[in-house]
C-alpha atoms as a PDB file:
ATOM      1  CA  UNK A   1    -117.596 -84.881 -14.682  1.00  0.00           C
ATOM      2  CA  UNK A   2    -120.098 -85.752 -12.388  1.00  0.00           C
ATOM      3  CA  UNK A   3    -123.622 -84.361 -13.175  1.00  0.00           C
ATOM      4  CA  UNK A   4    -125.644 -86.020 -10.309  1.00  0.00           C
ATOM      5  CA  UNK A   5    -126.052 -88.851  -8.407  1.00  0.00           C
ATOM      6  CA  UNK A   6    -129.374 -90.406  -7.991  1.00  0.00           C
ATOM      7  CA  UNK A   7    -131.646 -93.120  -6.763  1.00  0.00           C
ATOM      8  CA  UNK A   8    -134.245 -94.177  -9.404  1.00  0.00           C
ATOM      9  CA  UNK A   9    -137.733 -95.072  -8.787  1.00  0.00           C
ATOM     10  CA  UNK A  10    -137.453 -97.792 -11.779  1.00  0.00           C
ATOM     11  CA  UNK A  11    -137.906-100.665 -11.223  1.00  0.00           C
ATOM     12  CA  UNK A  12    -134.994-101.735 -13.978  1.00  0.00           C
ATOM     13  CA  UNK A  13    -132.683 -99.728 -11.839  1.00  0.00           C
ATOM     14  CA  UNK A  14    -133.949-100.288  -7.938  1.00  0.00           C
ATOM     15  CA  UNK A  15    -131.447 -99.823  -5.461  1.00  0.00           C
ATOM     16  CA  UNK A  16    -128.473 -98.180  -7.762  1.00  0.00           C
ATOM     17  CA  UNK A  17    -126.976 -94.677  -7.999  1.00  0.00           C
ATOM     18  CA  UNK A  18    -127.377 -93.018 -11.775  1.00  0.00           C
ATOM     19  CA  UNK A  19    -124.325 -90.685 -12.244  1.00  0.00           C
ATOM     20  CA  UNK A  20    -124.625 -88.437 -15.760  1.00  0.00           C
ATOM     21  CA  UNK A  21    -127.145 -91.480 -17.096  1.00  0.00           C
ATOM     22  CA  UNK A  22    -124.833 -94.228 -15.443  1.00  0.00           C
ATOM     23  CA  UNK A  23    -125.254 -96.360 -12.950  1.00  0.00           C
ATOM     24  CA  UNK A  24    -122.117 -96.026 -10.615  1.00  0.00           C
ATOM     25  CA  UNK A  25    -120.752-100.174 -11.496  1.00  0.00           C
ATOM     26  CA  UNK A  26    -120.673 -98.868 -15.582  1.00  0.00           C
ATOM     27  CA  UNK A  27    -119.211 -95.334 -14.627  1.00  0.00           C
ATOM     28  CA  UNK A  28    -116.277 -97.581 -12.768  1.00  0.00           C
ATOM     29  CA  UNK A  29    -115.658 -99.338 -15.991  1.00  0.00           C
ATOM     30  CA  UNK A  30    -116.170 -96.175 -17.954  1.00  0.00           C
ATOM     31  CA  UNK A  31    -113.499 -94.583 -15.525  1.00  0.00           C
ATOM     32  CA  UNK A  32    -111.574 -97.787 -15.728  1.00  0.00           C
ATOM     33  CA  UNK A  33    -111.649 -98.407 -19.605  1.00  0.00           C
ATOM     34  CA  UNK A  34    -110.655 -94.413 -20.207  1.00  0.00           C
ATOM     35  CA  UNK A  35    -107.263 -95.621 -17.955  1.00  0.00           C
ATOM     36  CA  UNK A  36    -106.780 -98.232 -19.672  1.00  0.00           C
ATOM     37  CA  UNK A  37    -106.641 -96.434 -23.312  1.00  0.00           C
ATOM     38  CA  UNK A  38    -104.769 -93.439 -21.619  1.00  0.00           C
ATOM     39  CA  UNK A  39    -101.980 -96.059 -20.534  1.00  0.00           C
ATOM     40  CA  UNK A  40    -102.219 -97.685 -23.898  1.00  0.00           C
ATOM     41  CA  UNK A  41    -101.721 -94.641 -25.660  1.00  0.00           C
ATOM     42  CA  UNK A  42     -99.111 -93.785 -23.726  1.00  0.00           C
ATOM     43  CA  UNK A  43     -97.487 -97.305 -24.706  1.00  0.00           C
ATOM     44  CA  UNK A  44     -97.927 -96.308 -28.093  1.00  0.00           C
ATOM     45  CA  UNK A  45     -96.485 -93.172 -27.952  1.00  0.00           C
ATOM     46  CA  UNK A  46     -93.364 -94.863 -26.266  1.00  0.00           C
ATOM     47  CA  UNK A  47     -93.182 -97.414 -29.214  1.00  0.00           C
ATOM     48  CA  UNK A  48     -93.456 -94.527 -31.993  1.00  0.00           C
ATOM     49  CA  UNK A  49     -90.474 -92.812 -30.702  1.00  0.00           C
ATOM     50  CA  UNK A  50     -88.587 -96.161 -30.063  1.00  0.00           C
ATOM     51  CA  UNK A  51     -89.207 -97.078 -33.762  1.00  0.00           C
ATOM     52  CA  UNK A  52     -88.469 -93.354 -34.769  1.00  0.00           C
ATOM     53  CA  UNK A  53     -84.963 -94.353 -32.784  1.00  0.00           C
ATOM     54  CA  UNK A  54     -84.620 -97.701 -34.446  1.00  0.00           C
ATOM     55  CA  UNK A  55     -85.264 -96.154 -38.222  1.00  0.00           C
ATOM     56  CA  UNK A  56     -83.073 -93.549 -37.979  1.00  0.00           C
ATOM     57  CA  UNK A  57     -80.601 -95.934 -36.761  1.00  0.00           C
ATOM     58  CA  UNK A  58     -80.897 -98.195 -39.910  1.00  0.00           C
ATOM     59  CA  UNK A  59     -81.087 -95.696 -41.713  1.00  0.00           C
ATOM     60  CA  UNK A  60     -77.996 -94.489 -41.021  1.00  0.00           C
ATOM     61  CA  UNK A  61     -76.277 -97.754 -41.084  1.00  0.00           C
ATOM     62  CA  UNK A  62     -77.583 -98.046 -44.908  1.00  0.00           C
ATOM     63  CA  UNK A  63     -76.320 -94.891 -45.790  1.00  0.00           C
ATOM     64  CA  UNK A  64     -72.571 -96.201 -43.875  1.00  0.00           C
ATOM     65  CA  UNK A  65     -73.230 -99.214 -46.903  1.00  0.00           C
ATOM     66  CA  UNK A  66     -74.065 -97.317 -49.707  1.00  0.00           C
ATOM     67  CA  UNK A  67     -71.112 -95.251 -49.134  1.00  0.00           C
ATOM     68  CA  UNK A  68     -69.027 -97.462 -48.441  1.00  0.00           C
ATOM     69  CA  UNK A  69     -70.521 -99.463 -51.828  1.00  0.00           C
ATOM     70  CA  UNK A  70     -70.176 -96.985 -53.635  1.00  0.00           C
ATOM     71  CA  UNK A  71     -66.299 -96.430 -52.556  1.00  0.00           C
ATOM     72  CA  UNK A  72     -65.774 -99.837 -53.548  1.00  0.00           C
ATOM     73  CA  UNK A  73     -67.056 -99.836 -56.533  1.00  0.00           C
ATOM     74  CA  UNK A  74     -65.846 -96.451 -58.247  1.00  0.00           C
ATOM     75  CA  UNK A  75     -62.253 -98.169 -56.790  1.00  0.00           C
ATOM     76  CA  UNK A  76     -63.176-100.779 -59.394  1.00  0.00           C
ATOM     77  CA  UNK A  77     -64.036 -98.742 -61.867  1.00  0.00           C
ATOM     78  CA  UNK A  78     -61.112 -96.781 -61.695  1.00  0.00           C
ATOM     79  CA  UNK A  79     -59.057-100.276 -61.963  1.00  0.00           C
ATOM     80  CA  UNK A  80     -61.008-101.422 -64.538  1.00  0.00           C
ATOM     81  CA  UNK A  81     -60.002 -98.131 -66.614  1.00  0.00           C
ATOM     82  CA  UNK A  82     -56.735 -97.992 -66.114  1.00  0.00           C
ATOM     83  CA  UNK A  83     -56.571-101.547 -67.467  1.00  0.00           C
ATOM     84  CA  UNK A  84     -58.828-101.129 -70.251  1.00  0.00           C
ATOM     85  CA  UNK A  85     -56.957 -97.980 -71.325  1.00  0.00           C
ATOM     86  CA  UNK A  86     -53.973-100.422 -72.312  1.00  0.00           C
ATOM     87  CA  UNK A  87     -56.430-101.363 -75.238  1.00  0.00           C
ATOM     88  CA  UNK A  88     -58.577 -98.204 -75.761  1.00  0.00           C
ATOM     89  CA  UNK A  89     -56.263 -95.517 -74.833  1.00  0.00           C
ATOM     90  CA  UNK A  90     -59.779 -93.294 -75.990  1.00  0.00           C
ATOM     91  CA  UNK A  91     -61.433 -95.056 -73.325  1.00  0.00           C
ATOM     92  CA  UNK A  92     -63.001 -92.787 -70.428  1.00  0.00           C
ATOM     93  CA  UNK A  93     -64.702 -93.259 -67.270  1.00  0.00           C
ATOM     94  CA  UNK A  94     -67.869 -92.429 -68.824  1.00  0.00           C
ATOM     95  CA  UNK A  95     -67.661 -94.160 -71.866  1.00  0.00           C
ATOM     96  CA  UNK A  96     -66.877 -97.044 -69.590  1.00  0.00           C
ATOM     97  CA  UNK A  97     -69.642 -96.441 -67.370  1.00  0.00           C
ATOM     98  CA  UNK A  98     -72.084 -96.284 -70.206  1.00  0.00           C
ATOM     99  CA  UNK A  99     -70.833 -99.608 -71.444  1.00  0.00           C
ATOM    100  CA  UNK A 100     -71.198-101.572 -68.477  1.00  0.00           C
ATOM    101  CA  UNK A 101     -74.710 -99.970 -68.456  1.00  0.00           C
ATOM    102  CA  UNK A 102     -74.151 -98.434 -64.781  1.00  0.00           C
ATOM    103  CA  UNK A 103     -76.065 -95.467 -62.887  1.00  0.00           C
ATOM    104  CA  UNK A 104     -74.675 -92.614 -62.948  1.00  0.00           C
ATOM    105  CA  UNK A 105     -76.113 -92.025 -59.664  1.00  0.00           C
ATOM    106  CA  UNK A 106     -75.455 -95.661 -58.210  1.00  0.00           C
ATOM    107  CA  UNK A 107     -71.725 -94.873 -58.353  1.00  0.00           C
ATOM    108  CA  UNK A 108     -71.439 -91.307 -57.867  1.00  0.00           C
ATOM    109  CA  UNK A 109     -70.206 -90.386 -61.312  1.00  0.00           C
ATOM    110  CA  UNK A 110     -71.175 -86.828 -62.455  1.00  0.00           C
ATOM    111  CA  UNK A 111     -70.338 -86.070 -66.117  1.00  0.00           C
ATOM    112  CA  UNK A 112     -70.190 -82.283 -65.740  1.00  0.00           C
ATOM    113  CA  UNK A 113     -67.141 -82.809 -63.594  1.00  0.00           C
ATOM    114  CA  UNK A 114     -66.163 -86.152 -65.043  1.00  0.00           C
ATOM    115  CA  UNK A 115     -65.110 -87.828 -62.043  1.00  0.00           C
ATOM    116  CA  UNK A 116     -66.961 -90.032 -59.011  1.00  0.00           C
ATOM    117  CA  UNK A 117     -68.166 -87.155 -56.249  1.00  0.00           C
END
């Protein structure tokens, strides 16, 4: 906002308008500079969503390879059972699981229901 516009009697500022305690060449780069980080904020606003956009986006593409991981590997495990079971036949999944030293979690296994989720 403008306050006033004046011509001071100093000598340090002979012949130039004051506006608000400016003289009107630094309240053109004031206006100019307060653009300037307007448009850049604006550019950073535009870049937060676009990497909002791009994160999600990976994210969901890691959660497409966990999944599909973690299909692959309780396949495995399941082969791997029925195979060992020819020389355990007390063998289960989670006594197999527990000697291989897996996750639980990592392959979906939950031993309430005894079976990959």
């Amino acid at each position: 906002a403008v306050v006033s516009t004046q011509s001071t009697g100093s000598p340090f500022n002979r012949g130039r308008d004051v506006v608000g305690g400016l003289s009107s060449a630094d309240h053109i780069k004031l206006t100019q500079l307060k653009k300037k980080v307007e448009e850049k904020k604006s550019l950073l606003r535009k870049y937060e969503h676009l990497e909002k956009s791009r994160t999600s986006g990976e994210e969901a593409q890691i959660k497409e390879w966990v999944g599909k991981w973690r299909g692959v590997s309780q396949e495995v495990l399941e082969r791997l059972l029925t195979r060992a079971k020819h020389q355990d036949n007390n063998l289960d999944m989670e006594k197999l699981i527990d000697q291989l030293g897996i996750s639980d979690r990592h392959v979906g296994f939950d031993r309430e229901e005894g079976w990959f989720t």
